[in-house]
PDB file of N, CA and C in Angstrom:
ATOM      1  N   UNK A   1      -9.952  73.040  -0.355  1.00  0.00           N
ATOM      2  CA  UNK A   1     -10.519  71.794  -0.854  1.00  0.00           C
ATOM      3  C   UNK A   1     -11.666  71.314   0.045  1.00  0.00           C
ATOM      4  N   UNK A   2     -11.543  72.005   1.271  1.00  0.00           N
ATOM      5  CA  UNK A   2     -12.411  71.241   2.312  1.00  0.00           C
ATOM      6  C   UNK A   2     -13.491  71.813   1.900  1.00  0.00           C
ATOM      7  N   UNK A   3     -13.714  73.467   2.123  1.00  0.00           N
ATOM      8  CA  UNK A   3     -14.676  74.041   1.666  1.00  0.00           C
ATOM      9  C   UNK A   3     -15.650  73.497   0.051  1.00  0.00           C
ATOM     10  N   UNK A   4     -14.944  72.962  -0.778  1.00  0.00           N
ATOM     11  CA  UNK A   4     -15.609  72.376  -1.919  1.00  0.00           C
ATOM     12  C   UNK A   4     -16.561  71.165  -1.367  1.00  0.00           C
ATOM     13  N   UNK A   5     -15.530  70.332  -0.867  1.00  0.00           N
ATOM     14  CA  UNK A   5     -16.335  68.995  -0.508  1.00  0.00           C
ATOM     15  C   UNK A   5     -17.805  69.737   0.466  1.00  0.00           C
ATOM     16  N   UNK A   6     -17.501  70.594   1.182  1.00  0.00           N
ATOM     17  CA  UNK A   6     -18.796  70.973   1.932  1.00  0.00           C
ATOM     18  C   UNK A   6     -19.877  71.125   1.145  1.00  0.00           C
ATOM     19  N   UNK A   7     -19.384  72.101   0.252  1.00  0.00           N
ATOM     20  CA  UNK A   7     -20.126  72.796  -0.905  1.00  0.00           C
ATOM     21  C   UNK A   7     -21.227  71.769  -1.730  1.00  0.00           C
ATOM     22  N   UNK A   8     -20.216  71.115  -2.134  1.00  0.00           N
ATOM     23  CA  UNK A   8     -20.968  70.004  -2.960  1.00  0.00           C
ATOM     24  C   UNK A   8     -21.532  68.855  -1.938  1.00  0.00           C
ATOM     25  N   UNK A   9     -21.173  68.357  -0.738  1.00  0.00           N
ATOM     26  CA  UNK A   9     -22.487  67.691  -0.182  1.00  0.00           C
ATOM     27  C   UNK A   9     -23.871  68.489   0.205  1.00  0.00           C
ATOM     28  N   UNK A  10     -23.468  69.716   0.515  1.00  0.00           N
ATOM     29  CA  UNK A  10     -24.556  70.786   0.773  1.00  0.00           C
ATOM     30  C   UNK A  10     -25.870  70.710  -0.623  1.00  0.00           C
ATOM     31  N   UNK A  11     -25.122  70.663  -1.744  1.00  0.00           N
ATOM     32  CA  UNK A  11     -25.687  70.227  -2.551  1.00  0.00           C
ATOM     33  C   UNK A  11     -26.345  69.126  -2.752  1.00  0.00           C
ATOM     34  N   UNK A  12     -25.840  68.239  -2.836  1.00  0.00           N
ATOM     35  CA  UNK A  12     -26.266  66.896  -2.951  1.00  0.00           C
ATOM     36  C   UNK A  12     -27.507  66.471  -1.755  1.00  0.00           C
ATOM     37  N   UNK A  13     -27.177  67.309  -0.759  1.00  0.00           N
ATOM     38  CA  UNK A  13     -27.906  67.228   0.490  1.00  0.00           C
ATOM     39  C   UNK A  13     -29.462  67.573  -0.363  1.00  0.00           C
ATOM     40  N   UNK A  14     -29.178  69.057  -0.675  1.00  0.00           N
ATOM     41  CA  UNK A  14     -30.633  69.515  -0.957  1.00  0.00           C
ATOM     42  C   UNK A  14     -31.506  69.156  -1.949  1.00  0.00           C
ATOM     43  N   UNK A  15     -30.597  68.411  -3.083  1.00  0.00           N
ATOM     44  CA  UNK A  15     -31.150  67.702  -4.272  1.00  0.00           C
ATOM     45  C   UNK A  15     -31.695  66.409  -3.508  1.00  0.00           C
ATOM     46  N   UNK A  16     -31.341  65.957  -2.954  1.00  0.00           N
ATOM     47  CA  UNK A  16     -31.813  64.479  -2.313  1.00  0.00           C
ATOM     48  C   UNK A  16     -32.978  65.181  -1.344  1.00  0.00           C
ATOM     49  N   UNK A  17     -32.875  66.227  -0.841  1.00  0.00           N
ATOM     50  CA  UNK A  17     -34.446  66.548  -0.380  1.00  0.00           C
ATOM     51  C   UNK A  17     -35.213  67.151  -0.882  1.00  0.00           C
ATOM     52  N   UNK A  18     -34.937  67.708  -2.102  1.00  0.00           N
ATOM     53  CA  UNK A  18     -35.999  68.324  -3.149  1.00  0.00           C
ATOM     54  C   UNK A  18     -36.302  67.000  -4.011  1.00  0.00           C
ATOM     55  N   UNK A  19     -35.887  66.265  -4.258  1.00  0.00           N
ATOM     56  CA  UNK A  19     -36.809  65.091  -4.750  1.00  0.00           C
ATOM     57  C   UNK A  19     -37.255  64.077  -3.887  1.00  0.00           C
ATOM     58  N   UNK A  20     -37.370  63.921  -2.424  1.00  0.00           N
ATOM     59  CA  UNK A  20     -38.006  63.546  -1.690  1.00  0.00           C
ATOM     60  C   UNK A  20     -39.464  64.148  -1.461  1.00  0.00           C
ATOM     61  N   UNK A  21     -39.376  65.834  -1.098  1.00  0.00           N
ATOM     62  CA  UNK A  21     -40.162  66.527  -1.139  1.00  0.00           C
ATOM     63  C   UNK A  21     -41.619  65.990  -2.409  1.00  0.00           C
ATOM     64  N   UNK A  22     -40.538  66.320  -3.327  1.00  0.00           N
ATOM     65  CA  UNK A  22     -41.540  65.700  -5.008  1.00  0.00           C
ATOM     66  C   UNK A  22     -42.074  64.278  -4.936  1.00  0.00           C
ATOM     67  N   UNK A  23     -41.476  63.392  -4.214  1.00  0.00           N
ATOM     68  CA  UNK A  23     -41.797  62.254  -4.214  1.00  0.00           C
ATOM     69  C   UNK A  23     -43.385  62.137  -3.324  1.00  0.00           C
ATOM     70  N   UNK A  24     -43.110  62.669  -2.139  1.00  0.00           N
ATOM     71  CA  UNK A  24     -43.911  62.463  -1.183  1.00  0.00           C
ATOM     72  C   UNK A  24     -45.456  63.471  -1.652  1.00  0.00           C
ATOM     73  N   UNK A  25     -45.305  64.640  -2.486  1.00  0.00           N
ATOM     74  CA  UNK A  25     -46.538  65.618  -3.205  1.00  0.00           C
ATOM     75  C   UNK A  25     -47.104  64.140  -3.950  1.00  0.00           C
ATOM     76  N   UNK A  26     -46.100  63.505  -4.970  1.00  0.00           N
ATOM     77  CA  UNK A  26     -47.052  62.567  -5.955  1.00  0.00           C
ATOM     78  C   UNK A  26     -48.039  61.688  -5.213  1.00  0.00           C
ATOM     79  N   UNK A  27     -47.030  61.034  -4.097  1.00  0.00           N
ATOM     80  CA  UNK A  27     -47.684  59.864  -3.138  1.00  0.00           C
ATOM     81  C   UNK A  27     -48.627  60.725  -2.728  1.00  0.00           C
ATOM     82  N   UNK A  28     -48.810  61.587  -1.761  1.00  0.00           N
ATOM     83  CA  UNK A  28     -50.257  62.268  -1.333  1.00  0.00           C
ATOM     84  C   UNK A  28     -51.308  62.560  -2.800  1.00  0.00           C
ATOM     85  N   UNK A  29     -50.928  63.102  -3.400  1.00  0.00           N
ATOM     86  CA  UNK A  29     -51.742  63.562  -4.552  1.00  0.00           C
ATOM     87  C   UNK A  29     -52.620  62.350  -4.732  1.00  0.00           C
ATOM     88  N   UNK A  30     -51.583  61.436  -5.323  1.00  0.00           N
ATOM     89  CA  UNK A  30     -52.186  59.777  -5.666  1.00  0.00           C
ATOM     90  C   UNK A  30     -52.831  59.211  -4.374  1.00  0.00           C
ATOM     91  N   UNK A  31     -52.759  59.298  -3.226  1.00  0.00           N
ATOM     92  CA  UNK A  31     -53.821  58.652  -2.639  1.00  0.00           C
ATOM     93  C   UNK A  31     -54.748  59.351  -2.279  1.00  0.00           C
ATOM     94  N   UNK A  32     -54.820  60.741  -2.185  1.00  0.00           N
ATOM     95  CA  UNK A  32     -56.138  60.956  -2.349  1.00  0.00           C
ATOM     96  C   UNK A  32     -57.134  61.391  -3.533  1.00  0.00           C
ATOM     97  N   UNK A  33     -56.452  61.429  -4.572  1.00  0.00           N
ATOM     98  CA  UNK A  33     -56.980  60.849  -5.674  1.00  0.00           C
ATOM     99  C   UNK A  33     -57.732  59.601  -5.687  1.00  0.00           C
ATOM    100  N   UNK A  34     -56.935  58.407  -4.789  1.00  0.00           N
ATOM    101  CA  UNK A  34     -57.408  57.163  -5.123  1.00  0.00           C
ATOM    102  C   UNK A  34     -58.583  57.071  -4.247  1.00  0.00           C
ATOM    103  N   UNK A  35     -58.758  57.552  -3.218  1.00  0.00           N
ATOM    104  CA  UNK A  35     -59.637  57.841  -2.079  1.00  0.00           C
ATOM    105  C   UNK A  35     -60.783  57.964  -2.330  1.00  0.00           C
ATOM    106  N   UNK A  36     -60.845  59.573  -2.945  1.00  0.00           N
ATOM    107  CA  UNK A  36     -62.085  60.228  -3.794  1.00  0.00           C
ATOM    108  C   UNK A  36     -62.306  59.131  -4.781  1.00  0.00           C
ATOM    109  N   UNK A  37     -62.267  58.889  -5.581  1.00  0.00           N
ATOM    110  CA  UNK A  37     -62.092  57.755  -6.401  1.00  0.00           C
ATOM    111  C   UNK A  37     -62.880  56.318  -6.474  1.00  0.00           C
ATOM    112  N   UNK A  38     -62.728  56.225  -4.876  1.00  0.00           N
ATOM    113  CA  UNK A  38     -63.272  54.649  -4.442  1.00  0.00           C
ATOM    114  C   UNK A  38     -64.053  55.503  -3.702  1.00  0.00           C
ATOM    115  N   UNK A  39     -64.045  56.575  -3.077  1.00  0.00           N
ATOM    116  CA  UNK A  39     -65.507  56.745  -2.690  1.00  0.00           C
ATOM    117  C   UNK A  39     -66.944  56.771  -3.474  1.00  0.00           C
ATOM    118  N   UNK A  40     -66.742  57.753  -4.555  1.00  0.00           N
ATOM    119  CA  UNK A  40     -67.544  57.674  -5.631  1.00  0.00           C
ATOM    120  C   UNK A  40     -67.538  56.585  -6.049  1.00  0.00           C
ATOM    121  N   UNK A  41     -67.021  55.629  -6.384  1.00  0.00           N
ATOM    122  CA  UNK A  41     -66.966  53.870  -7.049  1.00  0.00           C
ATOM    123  C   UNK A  41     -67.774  53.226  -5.966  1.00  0.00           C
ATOM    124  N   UNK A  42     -67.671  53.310  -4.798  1.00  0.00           N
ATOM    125  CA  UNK A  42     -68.723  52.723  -3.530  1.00  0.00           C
ATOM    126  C   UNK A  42     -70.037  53.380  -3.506  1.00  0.00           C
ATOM    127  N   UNK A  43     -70.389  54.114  -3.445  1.00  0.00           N
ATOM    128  CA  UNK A  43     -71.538  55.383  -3.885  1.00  0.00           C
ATOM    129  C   UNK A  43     -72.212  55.211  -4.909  1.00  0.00           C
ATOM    130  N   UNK A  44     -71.255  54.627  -6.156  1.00  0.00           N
ATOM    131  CA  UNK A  44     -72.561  54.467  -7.329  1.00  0.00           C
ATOM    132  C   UNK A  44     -72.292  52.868  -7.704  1.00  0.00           C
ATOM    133  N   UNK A  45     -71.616  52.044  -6.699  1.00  0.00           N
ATOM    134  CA  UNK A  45     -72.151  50.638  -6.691  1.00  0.00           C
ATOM    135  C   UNK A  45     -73.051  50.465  -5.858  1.00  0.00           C
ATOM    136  N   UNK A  46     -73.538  51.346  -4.744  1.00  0.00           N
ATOM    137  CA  UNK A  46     -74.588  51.096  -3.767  1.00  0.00           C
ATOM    138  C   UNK A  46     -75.731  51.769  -4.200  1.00  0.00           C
ATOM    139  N   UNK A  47     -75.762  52.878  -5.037  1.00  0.00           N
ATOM    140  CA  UNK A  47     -77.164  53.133  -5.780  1.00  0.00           C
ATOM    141  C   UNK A  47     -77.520  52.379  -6.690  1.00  0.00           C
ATOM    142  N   UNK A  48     -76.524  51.212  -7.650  1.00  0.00           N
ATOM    143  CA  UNK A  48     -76.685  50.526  -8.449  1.00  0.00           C
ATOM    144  C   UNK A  48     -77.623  49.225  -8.073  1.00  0.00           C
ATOM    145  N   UNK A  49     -76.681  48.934  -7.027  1.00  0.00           N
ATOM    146  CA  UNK A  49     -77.474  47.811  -6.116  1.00  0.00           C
ATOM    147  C   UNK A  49     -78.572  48.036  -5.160  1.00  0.00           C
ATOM    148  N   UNK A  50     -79.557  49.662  -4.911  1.00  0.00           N
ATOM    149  CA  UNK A  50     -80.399  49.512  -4.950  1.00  0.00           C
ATOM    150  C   UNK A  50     -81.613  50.100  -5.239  1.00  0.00           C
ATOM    151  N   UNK A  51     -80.659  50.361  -6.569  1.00  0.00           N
ATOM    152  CA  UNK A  51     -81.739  50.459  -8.256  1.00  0.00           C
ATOM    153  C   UNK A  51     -82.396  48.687  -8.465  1.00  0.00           C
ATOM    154  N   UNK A  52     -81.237  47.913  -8.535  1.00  0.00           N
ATOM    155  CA  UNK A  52     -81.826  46.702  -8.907  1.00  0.00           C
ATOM    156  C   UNK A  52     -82.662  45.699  -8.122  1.00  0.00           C
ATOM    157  N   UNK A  53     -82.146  46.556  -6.444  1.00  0.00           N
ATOM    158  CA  UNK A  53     -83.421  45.973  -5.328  1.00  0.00           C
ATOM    159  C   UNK A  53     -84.895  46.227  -5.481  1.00  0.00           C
ATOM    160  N   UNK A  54     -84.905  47.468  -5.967  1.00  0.00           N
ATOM    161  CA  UNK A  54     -85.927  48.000  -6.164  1.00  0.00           C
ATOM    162  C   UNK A  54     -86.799  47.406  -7.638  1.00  0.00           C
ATOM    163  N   UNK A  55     -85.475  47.485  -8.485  1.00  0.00           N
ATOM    164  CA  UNK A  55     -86.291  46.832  -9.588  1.00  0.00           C
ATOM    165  C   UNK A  55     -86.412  44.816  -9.719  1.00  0.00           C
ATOM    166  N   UNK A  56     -86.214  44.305  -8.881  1.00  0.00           N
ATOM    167  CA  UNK A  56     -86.376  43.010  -8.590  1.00  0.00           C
ATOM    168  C   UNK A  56     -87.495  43.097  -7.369  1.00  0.00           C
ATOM    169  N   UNK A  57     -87.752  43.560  -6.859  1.00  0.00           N
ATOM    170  CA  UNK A  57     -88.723  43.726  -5.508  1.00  0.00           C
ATOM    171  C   UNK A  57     -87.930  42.968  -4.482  1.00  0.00           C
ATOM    172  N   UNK A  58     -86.989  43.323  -4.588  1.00  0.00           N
ATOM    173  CA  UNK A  58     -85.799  42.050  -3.757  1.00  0.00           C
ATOM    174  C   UNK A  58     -84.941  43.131  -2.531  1.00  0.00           C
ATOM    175  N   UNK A  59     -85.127  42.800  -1.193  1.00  0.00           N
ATOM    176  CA  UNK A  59     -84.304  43.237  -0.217  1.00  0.00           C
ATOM    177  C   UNK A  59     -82.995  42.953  -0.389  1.00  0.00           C
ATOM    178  N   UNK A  60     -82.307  42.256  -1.270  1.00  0.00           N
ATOM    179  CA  UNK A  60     -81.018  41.601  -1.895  1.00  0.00           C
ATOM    180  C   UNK A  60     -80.705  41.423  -3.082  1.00  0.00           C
ATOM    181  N   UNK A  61     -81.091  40.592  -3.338  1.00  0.00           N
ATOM    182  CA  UNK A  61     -80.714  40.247  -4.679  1.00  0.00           C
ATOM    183  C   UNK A  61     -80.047  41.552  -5.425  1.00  0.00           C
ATOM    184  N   UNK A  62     -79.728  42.495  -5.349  1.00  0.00           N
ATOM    185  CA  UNK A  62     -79.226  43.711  -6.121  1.00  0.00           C
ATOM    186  C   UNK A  62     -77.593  43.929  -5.662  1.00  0.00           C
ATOM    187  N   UNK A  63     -77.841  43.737  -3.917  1.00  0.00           N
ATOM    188  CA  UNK A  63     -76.363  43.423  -3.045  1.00  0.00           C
ATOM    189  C   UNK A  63     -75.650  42.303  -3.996  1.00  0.00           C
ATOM    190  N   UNK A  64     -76.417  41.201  -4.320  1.00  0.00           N
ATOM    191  CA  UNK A  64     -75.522  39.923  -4.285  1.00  0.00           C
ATOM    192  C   UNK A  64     -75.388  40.415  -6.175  1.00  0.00           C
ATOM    193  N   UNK A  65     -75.801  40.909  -6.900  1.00  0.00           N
ATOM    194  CA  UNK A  65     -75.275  41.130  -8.208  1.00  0.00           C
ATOM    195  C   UNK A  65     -74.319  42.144  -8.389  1.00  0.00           C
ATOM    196  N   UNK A  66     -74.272  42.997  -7.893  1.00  0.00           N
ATOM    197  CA  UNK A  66     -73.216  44.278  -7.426  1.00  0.00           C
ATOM    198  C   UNK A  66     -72.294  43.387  -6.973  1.00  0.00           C
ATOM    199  N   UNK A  67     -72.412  43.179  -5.784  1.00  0.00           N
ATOM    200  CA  UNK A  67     -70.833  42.490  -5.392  1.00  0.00           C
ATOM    201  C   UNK A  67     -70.491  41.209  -6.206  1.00  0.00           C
ATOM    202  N   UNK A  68     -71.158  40.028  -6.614  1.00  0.00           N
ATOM    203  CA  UNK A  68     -70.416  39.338  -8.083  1.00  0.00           C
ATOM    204  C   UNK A  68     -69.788  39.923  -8.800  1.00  0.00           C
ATOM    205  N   UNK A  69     -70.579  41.064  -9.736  1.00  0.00           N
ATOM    206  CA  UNK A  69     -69.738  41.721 -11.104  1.00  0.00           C
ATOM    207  C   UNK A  69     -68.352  42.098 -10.103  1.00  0.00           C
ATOM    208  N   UNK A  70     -68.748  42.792  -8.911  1.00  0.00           N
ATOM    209  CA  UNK A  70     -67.601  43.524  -8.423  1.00  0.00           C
ATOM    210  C   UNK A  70     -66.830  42.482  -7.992  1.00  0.00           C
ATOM    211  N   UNK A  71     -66.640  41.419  -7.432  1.00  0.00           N
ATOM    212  CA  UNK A  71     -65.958  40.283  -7.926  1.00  0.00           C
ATOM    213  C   UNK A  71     -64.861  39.432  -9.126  1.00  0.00           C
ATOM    214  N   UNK A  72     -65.910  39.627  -9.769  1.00  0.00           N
ATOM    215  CA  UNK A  72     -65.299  39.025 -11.285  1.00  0.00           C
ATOM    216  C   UNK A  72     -64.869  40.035 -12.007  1.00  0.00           C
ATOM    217  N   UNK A  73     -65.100  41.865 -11.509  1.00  0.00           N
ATOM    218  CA  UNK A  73     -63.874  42.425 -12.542  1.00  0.00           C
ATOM    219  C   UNK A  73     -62.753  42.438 -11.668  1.00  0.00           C
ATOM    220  N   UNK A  74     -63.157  42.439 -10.322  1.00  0.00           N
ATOM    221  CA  UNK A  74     -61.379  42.300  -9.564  1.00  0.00           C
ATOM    222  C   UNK A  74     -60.449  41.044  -9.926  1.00  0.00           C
ATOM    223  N   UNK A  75     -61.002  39.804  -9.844  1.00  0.00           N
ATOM    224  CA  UNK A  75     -60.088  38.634 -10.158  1.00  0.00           C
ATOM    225  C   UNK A  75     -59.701  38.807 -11.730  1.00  0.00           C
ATOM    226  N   UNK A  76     -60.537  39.438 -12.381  1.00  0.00           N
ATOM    227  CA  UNK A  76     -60.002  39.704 -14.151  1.00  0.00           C
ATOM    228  C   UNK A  76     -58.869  40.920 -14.081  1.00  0.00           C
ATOM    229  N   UNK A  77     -59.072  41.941 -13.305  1.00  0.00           N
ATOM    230  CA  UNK A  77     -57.753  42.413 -12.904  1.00  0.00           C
ATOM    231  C   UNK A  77     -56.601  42.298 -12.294  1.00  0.00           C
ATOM    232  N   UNK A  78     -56.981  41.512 -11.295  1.00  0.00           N
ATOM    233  CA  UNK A  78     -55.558  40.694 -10.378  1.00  0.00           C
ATOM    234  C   UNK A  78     -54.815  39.816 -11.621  1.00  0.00           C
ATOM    235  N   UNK A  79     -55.559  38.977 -12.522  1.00  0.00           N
ATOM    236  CA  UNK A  79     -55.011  38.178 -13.488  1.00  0.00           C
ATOM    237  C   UNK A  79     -54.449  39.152 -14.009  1.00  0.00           C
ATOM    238  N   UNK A  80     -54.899  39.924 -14.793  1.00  0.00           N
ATOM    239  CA  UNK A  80     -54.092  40.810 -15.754  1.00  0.00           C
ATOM    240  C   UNK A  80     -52.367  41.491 -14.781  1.00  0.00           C
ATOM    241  N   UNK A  81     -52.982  41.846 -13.754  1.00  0.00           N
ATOM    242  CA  UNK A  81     -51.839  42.581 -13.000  1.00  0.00           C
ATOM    243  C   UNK A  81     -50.434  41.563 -13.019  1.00  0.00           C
ATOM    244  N   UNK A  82     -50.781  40.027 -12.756  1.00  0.00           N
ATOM    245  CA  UNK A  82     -50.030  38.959 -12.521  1.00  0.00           C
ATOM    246  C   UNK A  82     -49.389  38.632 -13.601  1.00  0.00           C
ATOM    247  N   UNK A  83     -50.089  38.717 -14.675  1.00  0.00           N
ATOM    248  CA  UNK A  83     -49.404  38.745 -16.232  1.00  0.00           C
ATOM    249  C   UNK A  83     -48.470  39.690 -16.945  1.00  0.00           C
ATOM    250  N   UNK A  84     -48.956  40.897 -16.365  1.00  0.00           N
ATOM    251  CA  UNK A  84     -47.837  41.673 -16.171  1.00  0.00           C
ATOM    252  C   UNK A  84     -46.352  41.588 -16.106  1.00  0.00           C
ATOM    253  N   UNK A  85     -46.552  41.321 -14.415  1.00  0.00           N
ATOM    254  CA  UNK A  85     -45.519  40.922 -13.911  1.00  0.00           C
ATOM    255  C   UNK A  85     -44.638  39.845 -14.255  1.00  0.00           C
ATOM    256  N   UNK A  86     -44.982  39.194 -14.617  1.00  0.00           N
ATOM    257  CA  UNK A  86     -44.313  37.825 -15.093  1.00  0.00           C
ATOM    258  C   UNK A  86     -44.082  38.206 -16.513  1.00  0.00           C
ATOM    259  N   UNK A  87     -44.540  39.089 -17.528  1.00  0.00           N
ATOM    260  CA  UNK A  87     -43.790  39.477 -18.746  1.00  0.00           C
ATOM    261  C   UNK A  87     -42.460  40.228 -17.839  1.00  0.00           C
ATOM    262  N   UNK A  88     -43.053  41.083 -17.324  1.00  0.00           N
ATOM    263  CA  UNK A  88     -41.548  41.942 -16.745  1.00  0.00           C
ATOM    264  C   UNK A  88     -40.508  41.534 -16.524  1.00  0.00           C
ATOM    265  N   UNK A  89     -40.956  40.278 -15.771  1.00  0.00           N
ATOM    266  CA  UNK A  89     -39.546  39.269 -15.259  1.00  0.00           C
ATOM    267  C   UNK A  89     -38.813  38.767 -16.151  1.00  0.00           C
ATOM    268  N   UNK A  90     -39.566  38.035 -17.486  1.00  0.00           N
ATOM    269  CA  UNK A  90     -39.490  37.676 -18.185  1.00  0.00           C
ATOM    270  C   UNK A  90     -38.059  38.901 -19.148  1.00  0.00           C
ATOM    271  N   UNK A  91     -38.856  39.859 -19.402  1.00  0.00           N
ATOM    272  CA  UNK A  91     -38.144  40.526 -20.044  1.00  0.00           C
ATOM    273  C   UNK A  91     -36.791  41.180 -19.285  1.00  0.00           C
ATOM    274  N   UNK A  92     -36.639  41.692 -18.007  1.00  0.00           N
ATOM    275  CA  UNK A  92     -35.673  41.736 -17.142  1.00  0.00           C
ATOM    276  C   UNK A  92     -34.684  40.706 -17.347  1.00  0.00           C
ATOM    277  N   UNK A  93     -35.285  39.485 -17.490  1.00  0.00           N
ATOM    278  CA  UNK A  93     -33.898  38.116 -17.953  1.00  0.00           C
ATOM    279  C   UNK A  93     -33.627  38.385 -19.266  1.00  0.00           C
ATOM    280  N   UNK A  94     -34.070  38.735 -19.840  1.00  0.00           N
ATOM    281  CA  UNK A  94     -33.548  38.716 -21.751  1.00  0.00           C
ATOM    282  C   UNK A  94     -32.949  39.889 -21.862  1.00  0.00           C
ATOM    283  N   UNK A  95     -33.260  41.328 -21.162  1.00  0.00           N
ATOM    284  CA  UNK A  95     -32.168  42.539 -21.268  1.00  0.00           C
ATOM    285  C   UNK A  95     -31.723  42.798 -19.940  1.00  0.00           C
ATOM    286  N   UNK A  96     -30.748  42.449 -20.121  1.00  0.00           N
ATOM    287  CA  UNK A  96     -29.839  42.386 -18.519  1.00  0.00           C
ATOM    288  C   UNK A  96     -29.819  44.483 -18.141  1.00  0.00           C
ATOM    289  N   UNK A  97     -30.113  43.872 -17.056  1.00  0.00           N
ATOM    290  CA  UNK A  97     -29.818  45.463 -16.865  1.00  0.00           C
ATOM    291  C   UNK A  97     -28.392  46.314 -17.021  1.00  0.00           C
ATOM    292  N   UNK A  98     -28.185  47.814 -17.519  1.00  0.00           N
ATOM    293  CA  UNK A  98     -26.943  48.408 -17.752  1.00  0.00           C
ATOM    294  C   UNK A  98     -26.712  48.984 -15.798  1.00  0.00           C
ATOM    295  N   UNK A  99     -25.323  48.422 -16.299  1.00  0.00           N
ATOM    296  CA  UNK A  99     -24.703  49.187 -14.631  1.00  0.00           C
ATOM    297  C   UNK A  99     -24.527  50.542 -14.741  1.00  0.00           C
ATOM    298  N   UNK A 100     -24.185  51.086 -13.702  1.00  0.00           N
ATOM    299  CA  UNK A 100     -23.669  52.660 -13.690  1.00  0.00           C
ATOM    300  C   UNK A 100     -22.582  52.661 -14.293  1.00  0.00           C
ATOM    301  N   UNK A 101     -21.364  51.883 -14.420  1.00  0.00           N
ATOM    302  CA  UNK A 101     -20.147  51.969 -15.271  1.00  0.00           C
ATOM    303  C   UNK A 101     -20.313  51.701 -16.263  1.00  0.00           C
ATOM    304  N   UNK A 102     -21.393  51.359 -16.922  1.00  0.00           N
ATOM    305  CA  UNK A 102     -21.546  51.319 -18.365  1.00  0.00           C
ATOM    306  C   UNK A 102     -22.282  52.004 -19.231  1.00  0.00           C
ATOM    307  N   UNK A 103     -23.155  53.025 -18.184  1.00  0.00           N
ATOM    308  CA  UNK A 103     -23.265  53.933 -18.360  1.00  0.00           C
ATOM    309  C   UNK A 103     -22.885  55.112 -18.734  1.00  0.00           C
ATOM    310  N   UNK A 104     -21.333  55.526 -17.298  1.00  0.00           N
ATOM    311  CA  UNK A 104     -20.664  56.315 -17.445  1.00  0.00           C
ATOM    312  C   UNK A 104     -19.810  56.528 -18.886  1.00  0.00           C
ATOM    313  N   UNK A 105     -19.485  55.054 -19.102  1.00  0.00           N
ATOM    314  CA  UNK A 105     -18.398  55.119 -20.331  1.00  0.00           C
ATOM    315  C   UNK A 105     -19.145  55.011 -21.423  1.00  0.00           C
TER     316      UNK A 105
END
């Protein structure tokens, strides 16, 4: 009997580190995904802003319109993100979550 119980934590052991393993590939994958990502997004907001220096004859003015828009789509996304969340909650109270024993049965 002893030998089983070994058996099967041995198991359980390696399943709990083969989806750690998997966990930690997504997390790397995804941040440097996100990396590359915002590099290029910084790169062609700074040629943007000075495309429009150039086309304003302005040492600025191209900085300060780049970073507004880039402004006002972040706070239009933080809102959205926040709305989100608060449906979630929302809905988390109206379907109670199922336990593991009610699961099982």
């Amino acid at each position: 009997m002893s030998n089983y119980l070994k058996t099967q934590f041995e198991l359980v052991k390696l399943d709990i580190q083969e989806r750690i393993e998997e966990l930690l590939t997504r997390i790397f994958t995804f941040l440097l995904t996100a990396f590359a990502v915002l590099i290029t997004l910084f790169f062609a907001l700074m040629g943007l802003a000075n495309f429009l220096n150039e086309w304003l004859k302005s040492a600025y003015w191209g900085y300060l319109i780049v970073a507004g828009f880039s402004t006002i789509v972040s706070l239009i996304l933080l809102s959205n993100l926040k709305k989100q969340g608060k449906k979630e909650e929302e809905i988390e109270e109206i379907i109670p979550q199922e336990t593991e024993e009610e699961i099982e049965s």
